[in-house]
Protein backbone atom coordinates (compact mmCIF):
# COMPACT_ATOMS: atom_id res chain seq x y z
CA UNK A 1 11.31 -18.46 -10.25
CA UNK A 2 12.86 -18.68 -6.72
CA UNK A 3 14.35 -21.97 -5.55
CA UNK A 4 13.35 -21.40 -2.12
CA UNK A 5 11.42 -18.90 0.06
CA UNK A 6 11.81 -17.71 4.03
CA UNK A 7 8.58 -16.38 5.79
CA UNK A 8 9.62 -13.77 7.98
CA UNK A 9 6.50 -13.73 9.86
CA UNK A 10 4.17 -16.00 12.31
CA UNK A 11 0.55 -16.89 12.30
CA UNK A 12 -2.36 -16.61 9.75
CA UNK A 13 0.02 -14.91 7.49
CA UNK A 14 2.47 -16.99 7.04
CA UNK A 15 0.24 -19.91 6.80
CA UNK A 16 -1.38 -18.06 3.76
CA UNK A 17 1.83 -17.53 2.14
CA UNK A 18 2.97 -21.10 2.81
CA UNK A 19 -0.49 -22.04 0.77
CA UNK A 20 0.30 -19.98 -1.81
CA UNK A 21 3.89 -21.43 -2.60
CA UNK A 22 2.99 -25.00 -2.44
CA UNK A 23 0.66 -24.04 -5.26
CA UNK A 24 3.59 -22.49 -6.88
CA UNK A 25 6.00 -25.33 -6.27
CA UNK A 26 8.33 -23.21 -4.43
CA UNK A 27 9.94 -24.83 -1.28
CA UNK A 28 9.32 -23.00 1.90
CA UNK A 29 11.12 -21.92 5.60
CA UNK A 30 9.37 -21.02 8.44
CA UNK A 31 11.20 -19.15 11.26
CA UNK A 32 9.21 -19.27 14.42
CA UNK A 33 10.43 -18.00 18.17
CA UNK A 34 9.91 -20.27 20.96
CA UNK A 35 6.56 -19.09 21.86
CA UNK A 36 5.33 -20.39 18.21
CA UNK A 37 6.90 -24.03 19.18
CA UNK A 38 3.25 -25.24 18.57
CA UNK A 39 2.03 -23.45 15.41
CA UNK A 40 0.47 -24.23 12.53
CA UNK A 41 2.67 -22.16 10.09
CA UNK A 42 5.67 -24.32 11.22
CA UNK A 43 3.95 -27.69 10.77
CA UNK A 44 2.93 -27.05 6.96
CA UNK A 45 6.23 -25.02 5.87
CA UNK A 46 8.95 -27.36 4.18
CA UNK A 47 11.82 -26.45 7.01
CA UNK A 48 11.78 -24.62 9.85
CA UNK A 49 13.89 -22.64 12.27
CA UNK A 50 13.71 -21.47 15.35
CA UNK A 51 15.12 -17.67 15.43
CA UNK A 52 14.76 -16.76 18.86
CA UNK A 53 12.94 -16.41 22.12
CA UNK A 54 9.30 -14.83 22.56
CA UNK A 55 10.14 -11.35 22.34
CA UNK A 56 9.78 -9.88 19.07
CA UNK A 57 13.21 -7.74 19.34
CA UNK A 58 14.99 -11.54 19.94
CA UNK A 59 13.32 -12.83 17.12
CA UNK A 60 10.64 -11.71 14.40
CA UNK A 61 12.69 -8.86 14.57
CA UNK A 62 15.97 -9.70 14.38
CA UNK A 63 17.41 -9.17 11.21
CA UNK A 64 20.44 -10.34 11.74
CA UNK A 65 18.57 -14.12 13.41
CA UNK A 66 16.51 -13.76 10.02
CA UNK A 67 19.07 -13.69 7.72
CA UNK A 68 20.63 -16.74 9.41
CA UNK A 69 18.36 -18.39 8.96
CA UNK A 70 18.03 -17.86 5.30
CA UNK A 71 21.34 -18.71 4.68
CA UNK A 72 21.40 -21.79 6.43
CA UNK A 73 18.23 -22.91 4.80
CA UNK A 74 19.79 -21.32 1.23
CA UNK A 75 16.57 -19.64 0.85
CA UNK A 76 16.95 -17.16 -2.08
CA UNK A 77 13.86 -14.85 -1.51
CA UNK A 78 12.02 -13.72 1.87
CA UNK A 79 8.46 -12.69 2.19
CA UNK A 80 7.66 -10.35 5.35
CA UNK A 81 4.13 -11.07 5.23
CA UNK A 82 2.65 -7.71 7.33
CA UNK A 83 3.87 -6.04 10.27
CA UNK A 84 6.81 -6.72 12.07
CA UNK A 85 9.89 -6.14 8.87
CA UNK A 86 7.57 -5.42 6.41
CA UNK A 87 8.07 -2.02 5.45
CA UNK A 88 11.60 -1.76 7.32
CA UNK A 89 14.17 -0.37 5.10
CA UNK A 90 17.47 -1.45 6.78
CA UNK A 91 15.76 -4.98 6.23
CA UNK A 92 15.36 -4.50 2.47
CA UNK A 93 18.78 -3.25 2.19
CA UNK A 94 20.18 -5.70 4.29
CA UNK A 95 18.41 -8.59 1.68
CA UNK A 96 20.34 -6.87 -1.17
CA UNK A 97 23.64 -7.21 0.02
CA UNK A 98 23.36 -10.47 0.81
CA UNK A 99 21.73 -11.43 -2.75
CA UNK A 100 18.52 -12.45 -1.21
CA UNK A 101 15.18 -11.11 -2.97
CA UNK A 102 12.13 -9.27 -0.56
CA UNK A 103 9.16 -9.77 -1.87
CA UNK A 104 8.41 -6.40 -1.39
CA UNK A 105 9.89 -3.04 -2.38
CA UNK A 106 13.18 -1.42 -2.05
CA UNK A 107 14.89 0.72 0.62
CA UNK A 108 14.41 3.61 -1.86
CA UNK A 109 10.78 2.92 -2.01
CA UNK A 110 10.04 1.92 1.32
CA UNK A 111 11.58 4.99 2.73
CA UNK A 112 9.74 7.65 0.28
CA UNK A 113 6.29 5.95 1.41
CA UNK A 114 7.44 5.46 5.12
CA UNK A 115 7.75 8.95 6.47
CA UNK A 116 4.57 9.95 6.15
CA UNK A 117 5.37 13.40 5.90
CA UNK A 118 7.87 12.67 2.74
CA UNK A 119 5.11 10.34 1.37
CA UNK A 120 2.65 13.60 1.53
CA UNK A 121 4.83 15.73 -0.69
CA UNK A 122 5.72 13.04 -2.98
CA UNK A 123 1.96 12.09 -3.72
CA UNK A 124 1.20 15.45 -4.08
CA UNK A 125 4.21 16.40 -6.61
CA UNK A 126 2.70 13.68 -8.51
CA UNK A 127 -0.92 15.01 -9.22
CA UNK A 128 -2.66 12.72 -6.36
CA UNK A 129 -5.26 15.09 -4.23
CA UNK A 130 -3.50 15.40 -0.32
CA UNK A 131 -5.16 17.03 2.87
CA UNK A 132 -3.91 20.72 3.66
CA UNK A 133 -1.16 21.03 5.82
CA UNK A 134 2.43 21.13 6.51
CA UNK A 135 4.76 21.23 3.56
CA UNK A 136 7.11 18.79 5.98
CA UNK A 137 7.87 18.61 9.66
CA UNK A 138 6.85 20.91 12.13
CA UNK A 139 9.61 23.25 13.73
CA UNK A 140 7.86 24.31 16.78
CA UNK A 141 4.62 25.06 18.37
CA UNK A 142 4.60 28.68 16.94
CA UNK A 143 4.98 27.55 12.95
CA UNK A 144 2.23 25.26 13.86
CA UNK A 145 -0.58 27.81 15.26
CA UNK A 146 0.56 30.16 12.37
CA UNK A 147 -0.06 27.71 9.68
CA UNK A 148 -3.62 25.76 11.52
CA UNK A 149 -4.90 29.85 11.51
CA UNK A 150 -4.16 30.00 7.87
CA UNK A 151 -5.63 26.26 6.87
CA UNK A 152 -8.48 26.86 9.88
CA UNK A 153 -9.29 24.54 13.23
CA UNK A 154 -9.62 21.77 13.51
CA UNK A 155 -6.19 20.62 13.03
CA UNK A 156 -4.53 16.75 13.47
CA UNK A 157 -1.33 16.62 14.53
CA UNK A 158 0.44 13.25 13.43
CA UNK A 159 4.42 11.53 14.19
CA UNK A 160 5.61 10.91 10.73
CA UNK A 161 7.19 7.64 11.48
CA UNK A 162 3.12 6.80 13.14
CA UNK A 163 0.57 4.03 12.62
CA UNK A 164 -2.07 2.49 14.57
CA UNK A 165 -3.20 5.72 15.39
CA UNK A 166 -0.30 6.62 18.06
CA UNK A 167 1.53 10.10 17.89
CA UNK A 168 -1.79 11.41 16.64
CA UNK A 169 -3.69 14.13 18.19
CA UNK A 170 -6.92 16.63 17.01
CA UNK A 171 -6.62 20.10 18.00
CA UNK A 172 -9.63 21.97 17.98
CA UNK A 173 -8.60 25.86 19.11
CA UNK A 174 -5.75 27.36 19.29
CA UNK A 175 -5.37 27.28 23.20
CA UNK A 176 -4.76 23.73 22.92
CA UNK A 177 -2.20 23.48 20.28
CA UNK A 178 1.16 23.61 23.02
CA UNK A 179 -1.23 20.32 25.38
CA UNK A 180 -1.26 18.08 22.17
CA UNK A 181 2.00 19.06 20.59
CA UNK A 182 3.26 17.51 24.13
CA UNK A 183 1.67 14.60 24.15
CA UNK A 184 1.90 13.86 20.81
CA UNK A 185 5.49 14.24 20.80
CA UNK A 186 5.69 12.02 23.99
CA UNK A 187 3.55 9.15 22.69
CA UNK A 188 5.58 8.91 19.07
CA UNK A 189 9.26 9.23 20.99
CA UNK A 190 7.95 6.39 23.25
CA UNK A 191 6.49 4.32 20.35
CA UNK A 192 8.70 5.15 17.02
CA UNK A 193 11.77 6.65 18.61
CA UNK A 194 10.99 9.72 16.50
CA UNK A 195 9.27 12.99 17.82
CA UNK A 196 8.94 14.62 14.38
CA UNK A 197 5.39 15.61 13.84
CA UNK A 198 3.41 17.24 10.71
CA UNK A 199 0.29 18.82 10.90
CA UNK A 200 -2.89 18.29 8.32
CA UNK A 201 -6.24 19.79 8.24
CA UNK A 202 -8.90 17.29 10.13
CA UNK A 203 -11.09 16.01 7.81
CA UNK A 204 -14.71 15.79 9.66
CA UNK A 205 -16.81 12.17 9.34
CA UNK A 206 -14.87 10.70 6.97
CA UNK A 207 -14.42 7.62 5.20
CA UNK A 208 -11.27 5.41 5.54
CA UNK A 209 -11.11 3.85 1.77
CA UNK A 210 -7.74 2.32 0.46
CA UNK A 211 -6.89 1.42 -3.09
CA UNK A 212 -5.07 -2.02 -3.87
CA UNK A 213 -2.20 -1.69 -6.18
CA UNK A 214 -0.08 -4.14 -8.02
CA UNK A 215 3.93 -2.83 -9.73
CA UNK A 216 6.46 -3.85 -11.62
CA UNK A 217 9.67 -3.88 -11.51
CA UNK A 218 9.58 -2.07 -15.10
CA UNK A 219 7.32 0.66 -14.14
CA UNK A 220 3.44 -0.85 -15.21
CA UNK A 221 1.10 -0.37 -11.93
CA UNK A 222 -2.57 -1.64 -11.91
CA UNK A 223 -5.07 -1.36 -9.06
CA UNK A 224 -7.85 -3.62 -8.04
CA UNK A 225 -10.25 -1.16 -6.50
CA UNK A 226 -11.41 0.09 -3.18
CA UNK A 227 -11.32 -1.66 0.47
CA UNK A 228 -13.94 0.23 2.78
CA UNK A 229 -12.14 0.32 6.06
CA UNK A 230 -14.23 2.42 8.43
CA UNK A 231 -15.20 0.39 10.94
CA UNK A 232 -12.34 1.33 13.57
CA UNK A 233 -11.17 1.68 17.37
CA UNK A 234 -8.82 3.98 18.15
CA UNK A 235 -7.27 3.95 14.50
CA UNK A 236 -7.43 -0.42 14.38
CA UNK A 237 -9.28 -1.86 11.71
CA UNK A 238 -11.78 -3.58 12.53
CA UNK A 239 -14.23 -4.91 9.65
CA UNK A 240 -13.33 -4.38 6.28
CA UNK A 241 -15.14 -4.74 2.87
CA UNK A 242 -15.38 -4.64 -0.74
CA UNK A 243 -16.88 -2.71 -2.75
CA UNK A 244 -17.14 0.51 -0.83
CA UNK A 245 -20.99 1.84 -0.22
CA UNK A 246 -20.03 5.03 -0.88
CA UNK A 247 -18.42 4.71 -3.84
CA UNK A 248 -19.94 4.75 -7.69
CA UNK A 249 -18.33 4.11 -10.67
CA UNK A 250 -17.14 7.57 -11.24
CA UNK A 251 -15.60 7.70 -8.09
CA UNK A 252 -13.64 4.29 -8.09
CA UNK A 253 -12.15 5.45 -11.41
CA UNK A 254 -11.15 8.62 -10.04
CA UNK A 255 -9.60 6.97 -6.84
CA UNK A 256 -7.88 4.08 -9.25
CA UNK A 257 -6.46 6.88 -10.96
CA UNK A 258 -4.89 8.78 -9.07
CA UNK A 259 -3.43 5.42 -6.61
CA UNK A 260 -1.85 4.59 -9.84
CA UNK A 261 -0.69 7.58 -10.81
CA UNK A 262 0.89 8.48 -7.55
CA UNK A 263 2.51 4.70 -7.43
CA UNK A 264 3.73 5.09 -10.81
CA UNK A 265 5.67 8.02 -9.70
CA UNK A 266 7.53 6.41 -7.93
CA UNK A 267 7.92 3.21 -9.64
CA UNK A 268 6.48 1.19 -6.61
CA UNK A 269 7.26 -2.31 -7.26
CA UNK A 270 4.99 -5.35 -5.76
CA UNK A 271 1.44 -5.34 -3.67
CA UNK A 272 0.79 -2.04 -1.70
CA UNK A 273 -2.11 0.24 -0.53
CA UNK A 274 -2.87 3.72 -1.40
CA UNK A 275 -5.07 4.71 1.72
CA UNK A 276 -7.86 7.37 1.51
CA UNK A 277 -10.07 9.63 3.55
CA UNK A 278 -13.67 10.54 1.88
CA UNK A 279 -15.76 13.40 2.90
CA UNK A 280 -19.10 14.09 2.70
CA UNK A 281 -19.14 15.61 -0.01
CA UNK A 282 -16.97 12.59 -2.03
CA UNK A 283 -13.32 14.55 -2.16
CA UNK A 284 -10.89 11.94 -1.15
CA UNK A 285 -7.41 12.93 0.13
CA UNK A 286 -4.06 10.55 0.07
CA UNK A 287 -3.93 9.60 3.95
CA UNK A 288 -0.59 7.13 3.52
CA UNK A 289 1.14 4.65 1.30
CA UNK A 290 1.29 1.03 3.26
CA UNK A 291 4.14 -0.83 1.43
CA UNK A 292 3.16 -4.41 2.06
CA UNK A 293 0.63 -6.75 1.79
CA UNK A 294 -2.63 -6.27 3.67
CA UNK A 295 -4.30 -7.71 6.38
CA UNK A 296 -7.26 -7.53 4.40
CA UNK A 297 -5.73 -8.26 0.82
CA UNK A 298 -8.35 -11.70 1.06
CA UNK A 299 -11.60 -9.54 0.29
CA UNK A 300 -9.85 -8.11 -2.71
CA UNK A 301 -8.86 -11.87 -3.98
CA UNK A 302 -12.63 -12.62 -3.33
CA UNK A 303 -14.55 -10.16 -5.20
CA UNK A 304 -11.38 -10.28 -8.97
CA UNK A 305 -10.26 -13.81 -8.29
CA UNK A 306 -6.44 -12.15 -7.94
CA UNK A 307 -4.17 -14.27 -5.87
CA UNK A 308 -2.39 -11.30 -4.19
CA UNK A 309 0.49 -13.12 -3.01
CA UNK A 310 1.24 -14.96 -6.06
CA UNK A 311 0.88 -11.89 -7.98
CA UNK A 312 3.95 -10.55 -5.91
CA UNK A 313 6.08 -13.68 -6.20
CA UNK A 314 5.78 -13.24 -9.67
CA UNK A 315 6.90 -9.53 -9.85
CA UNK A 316 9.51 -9.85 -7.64
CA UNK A 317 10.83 -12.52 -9.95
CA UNK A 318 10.77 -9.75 -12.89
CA UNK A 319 7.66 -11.00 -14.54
CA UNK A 320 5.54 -8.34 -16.12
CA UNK A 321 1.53 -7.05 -14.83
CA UNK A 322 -0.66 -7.32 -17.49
CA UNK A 323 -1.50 -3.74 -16.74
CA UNK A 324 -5.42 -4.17 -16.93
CA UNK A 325 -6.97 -3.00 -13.60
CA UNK A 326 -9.70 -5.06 -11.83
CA UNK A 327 -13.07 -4.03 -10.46
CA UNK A 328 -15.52 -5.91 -8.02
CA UNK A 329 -17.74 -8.91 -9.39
CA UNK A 330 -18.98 -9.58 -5.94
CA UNK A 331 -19.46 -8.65 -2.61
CA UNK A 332 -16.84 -8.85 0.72
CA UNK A 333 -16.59 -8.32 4.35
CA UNK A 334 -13.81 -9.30 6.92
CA UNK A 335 -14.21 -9.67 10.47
CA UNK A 336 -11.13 -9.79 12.67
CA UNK A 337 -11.51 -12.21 14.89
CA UNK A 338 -9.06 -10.99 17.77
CA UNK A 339 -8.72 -12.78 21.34
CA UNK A 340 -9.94 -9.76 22.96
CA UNK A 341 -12.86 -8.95 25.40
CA UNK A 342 -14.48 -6.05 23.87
CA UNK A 343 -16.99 -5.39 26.88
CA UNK A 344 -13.44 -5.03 28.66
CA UNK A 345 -11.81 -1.93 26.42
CA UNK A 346 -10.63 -4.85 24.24
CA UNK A 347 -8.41 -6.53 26.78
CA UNK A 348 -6.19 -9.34 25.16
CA UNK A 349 -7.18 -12.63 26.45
CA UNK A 350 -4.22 -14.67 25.65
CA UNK A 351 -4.97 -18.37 26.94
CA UNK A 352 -5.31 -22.32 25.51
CA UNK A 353 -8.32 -22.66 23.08
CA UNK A 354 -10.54 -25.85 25.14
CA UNK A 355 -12.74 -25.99 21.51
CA UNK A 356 -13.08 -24.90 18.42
CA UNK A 357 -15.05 -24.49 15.86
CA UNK A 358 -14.59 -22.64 12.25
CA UNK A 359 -17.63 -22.05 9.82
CA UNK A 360 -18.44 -23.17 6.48
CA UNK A 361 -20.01 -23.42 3.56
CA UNK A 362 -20.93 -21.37 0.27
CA UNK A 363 -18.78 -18.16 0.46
CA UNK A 364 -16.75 -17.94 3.33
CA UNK A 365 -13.68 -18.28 4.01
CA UNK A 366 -11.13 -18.75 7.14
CA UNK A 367 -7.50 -17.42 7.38
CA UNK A 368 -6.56 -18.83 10.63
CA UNK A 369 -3.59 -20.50 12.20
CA UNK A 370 -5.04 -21.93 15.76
CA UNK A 371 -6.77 -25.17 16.83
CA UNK A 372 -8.38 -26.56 19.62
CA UNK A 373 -4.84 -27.28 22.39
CA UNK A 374 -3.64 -24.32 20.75
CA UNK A 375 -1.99 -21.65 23.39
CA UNK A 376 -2.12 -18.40 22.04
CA UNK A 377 0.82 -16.53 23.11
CA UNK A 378 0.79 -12.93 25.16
CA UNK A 379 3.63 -12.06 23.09
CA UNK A 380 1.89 -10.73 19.97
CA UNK A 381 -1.39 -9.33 18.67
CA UNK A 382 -4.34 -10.80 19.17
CA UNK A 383 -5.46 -11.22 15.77
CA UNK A 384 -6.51 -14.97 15.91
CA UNK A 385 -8.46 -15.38 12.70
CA UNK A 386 -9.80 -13.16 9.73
CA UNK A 387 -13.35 -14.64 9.05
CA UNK A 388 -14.23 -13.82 5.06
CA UNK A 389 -17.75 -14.22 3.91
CA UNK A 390 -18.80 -12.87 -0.28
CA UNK A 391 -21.91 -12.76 -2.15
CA UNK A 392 -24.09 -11.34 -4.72
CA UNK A 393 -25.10 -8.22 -2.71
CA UNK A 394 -23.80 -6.39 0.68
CA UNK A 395 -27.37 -7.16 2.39
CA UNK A 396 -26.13 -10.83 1.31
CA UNK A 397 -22.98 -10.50 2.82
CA UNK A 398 -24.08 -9.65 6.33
CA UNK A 399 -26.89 -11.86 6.51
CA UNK A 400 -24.04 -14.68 5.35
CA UNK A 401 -21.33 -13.48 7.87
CA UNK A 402 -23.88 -13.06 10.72
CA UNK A 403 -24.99 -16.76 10.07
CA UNK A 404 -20.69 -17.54 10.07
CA UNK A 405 -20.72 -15.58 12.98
CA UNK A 406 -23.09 -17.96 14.79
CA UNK A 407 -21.16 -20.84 13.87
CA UNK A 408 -18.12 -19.80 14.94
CA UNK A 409 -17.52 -20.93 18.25
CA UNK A 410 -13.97 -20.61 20.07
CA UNK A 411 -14.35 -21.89 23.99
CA UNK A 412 -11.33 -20.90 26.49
CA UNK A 413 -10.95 -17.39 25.76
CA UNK A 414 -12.75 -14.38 24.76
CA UNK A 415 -13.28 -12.90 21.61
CA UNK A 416 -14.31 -10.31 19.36
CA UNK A 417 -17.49 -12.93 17.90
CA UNK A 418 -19.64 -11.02 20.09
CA UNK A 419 -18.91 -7.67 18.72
CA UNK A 420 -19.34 -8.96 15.19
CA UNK A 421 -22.60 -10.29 16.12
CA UNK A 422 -23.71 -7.11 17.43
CA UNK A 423 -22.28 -4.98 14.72
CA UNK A 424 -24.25 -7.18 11.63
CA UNK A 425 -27.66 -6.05 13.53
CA UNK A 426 -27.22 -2.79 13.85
CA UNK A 427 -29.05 -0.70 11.62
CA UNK A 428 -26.78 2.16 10.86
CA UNK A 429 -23.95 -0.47 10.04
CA UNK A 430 -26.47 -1.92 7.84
CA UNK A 431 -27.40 1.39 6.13
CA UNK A 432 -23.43 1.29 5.00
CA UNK A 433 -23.84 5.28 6.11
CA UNK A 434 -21.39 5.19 9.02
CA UNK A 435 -18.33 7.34 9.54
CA UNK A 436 -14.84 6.20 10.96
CA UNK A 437 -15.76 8.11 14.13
CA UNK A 438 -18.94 5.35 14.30
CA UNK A 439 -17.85 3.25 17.22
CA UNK A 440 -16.95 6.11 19.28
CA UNK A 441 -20.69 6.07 20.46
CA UNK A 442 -21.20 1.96 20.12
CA UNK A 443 -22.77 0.24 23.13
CA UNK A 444 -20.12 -2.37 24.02
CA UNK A 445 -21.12 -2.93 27.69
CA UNK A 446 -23.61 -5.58 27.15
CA UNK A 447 -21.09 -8.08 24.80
C-alpha cells in the first residue's frame, strides 16, 4: 500500500478522499492555493502546501507546482479527485517519470477515452452500441452536409476535446449547417484550444444514464450499475440518482454489458464512467468515457455499500477486483447544492456564509467542505455541497430529500436549495418520465 498520498484537488472532494485514507491508514497532503487559506480539506489532511495563487493555471493546475509538492512531502501516489488534472494525460505521464502513482489511468488510456471522437471508434470496434455519425473528425462543412443527408437531420455537432456542453451545437436543416459549424468551432478554440469537431445523429428526448465501472490493472472490469443523470442545464448535471426509472432488469444487464465490455477493451484501469443516451424506445448509445471519479460516485456507494475511492487505492496498488458486478439494494438522489441564484440564469454568488446549517438524520448524507465564516472563493465552481438522501423506494427518496431540503439552511449567499425544493414537487419530476431537455421549459422566475 502507498506510504503517502497528495490530493491534487480542493473542496468537497478532497475532503472525501482525505476521509477515505485515514480509514486506510495512509498519510495524506493537501495542496491548496491561497484562496483555499481557510478550507476544510487543508485542516483535516496530515500536511499541507500551498501551490500557488487563486488562479487555477498558478496552481490546481500547475503540474509542475504539483509535483513539488509531492516531492517535498515524499508523497508516493496522487489522487486528482475530479476536474481540474483528472483526466489530463501530460499529468499522468508526468507521475510516471517521476515514480509517483495516479490513482487513475494511464496516458495511453486517458488519451483513447479523451478525444471523444477516438473514444467513439474505439467503443464501437469493441461491440458497444454508438450514435451514427462521423467515422472521426470533420474536414469541412461540405463532408459534413454530405454525411447529416445520408444519417438524416437533425444533426449535433460536438469539439472532440468538449465537456460541459461547450463546442456543441444541433443542426436541424441543412441551411444551417455553415452558422453552427462557426460557432461551434469558435466556442471549442476559445474553451479547449482545439477546433476539431465530429458530427453524430441527435438523439430526440433522451435519457442521460452512465454506467459505474471498476478495472484492474490485470484486465478484470466490473460495473456497479446505472446513475440517472437527466436532470440538466445547459449540459450541467444537476440531480442525479440511482437506480434509473427507466431502466428494468433486462436493460441494466444489457447496459452493464456492454460498459464492461467496451472498458475491457481497452484494459481501463481504476473508477470510470461509461455515459449513455436512452431513447424512447430503450436503445442506448455510448455518449463518452469520463476517466475519473464522479461527482456523483456517493449515490452509487449508497445503494452497493462500495467505497469508490478505496476501491481505486486498492487497484492502483495492483490488488485484484473480485470481478462480481453490483446492482442497487436501495434507492438514491443527489442534489448539487451550488452558490448560485437560479431565478438569476444561475449567477454565482460567491460571498462569506453568515450561518449554516446541514441536515440529518436516517439516510442522508452531506459531502461538503464549508462552514459558517467560510468565504467561498470566485475563483472556482460553485459547487458548495452534494446533499445525498437513500431509501427503500424513489417516492421515499424525494419525500426524504425534500424534508433535507427544508433543513438545509445556508444564510449569506444564494443557492440552488430553492430549485431543489421546487423540483421535488413537481409532478412530472415525480413521475421519473422526464427527458434531459426537461428544464428547458422549467419556471425558475419565482425561486
Amino acid at each position: 500500500m502507498f506510504k503517502k498520498l497528495l490530493i491534487a484537488n480542493r473542496g468537497e472532494i478532497a475532503l472525501r478522499i482525505i476521509r477515505t485514507c485515514r480509514e486506510m491508514g495512509i498519510p495524506t497532503v493537501a495542496v491548496y492555493s491561497t484562496a483555499d487559506k481557510d478550507s476544510l480539506h487543508i485542516r483535516f489532511a496530515d500536511e499541507a502546501v500551498c501551490i500557488g495563487p487563486a488562479p487555477s493555471s498558478m496552481s490546481y493546475l500547475s503540474i509542475p507546482n504539483i509535483i513539488a509538492a509531492a516531492e517535498i512531502t515524499n508523497a508516493d501516489s496522487i489522487h486528482p479527485g475530479y476536474g481540474f488534472l483528472a483526466e489530463n494525460a501530460e499529468f499522468s505521464r508526468v507521475c510516471e517519470e517521476n515514480n509517483i502513482k495516479l490513482i487513475g489511468p494511464s496516458p495511453e488510456m486517458i488519451n483513447k477515452m479523451g478525444d471523444k471522437a477516438t473514444a467513439k471508434e474505439t467503443m464501437k470496434k469493441a461491440g458497444v452500441p454508438t450514435v451514427p455519425g462521423s467515422g472521426g473528425l470533420l474536414k469541412d462543412v461540405p463532408e459534413g452536409k454530405k454525411l447529416a443527408k445520408i444519417i438524416g437531420y437533425p444533426v449535433i455537432l460536438k469539439a472532440t476535446a468538449g465537456g460541459g456542453g461547450k463546442g456543441m451545437r444541433i443542426v436541424q436543416k441543412e441551411k444551417d449547417f455553415q452558422g453552427a459549424w462557426d460557432s461551434a468551432r469558435l466556442e471549442s478554440g476559445a474553451a479547449f484550444g482545439n477546433e476539431e469537431l465530429y458530427l453524430e445523429k441527435f438523439i430526440e428526448n433522451p435519457r442521460h444514464v452512465e454506467i459505474q465501472v471498476v478495472g484492474d490493472r490485470y484486465g478484470k472490469v466490473c460495473h456497479l450499475s446505472e446513475r440517472d443523470c437527466s436532470i440538466q442545464r445547459r449540459h450541467q448535471k444537476l440531480i442525479e440518482e440511482t437506480p434509473s426509472p427507466i431502466v428494468d432488469q433486462e436493460l441494466r444487464e444489457k447496459m452493464g454489458k456492454a460498459a464492461v465490455k467496451g472498458s475491457e477493451a481497452i484494459r481501463y484501469e481504476g473508477a470510470g464512467t461509461v455515459e449513455f443516451l436512452v431513447d424512447k424506445k430503450g436503445n442506448f448509445y455510448f455518449m463518452e468515457m469520463n476517466t475519473r471519479i464522479q461527482v456523483e460516485h456517493p449515490i452509487t456507494e449508497q445503494v452497493t455499500n462500495f467505497d469508490l475511492i478505496k476501491e481505486q487505492i486498492k487497484v492502483a496498488a495492483g490488488e485484484r477486483i473480485s470481478g462480481i458486478n453490483y446492482y442497487p439494494q436501495l434507492y438514491s438522489m443527489e442534489c448539487r447544492i451550488n452558490a448560485e441564484d437560479p431565478s438569476k440564469n444561475f449567477r454565482p454568488c460567491p460571498g462569506k456564509i453568515i450561518s449554516l446549517n446541514f441536515p440529518g438524520g436516517q439516510g442522508v448524507r452531506i459531502d461538503s467542505h464549508v462552514y459558517a465564516g467560510y468565504t467561498i472563493p470566485p475563483n472556482y465552481d460553485s459547487m458548495i455541497a452534494k446533499l445525498i438522501v437513500t431509501a427503500q423506494s424513489r417516492e421515499e427518496c424525494i419525500v426524504r430529500m425534500k424534508r433535507a431540503l427544508d433543513e438545509f439552511i445556508i444564510e449569506g449567499v444564494k443557492t440552488t436549495i430553492p430549485f431543489h425544493k421546487k423540483l421535488m414537487l413537481d409532478e412530472t419530476f415525480r413521475s421519473g418520465q422526464f427527458t434531459t431537455d426537461f428544464l428547458d421549459s422549467f419556471d425558475f422566475s419565482d425561486l
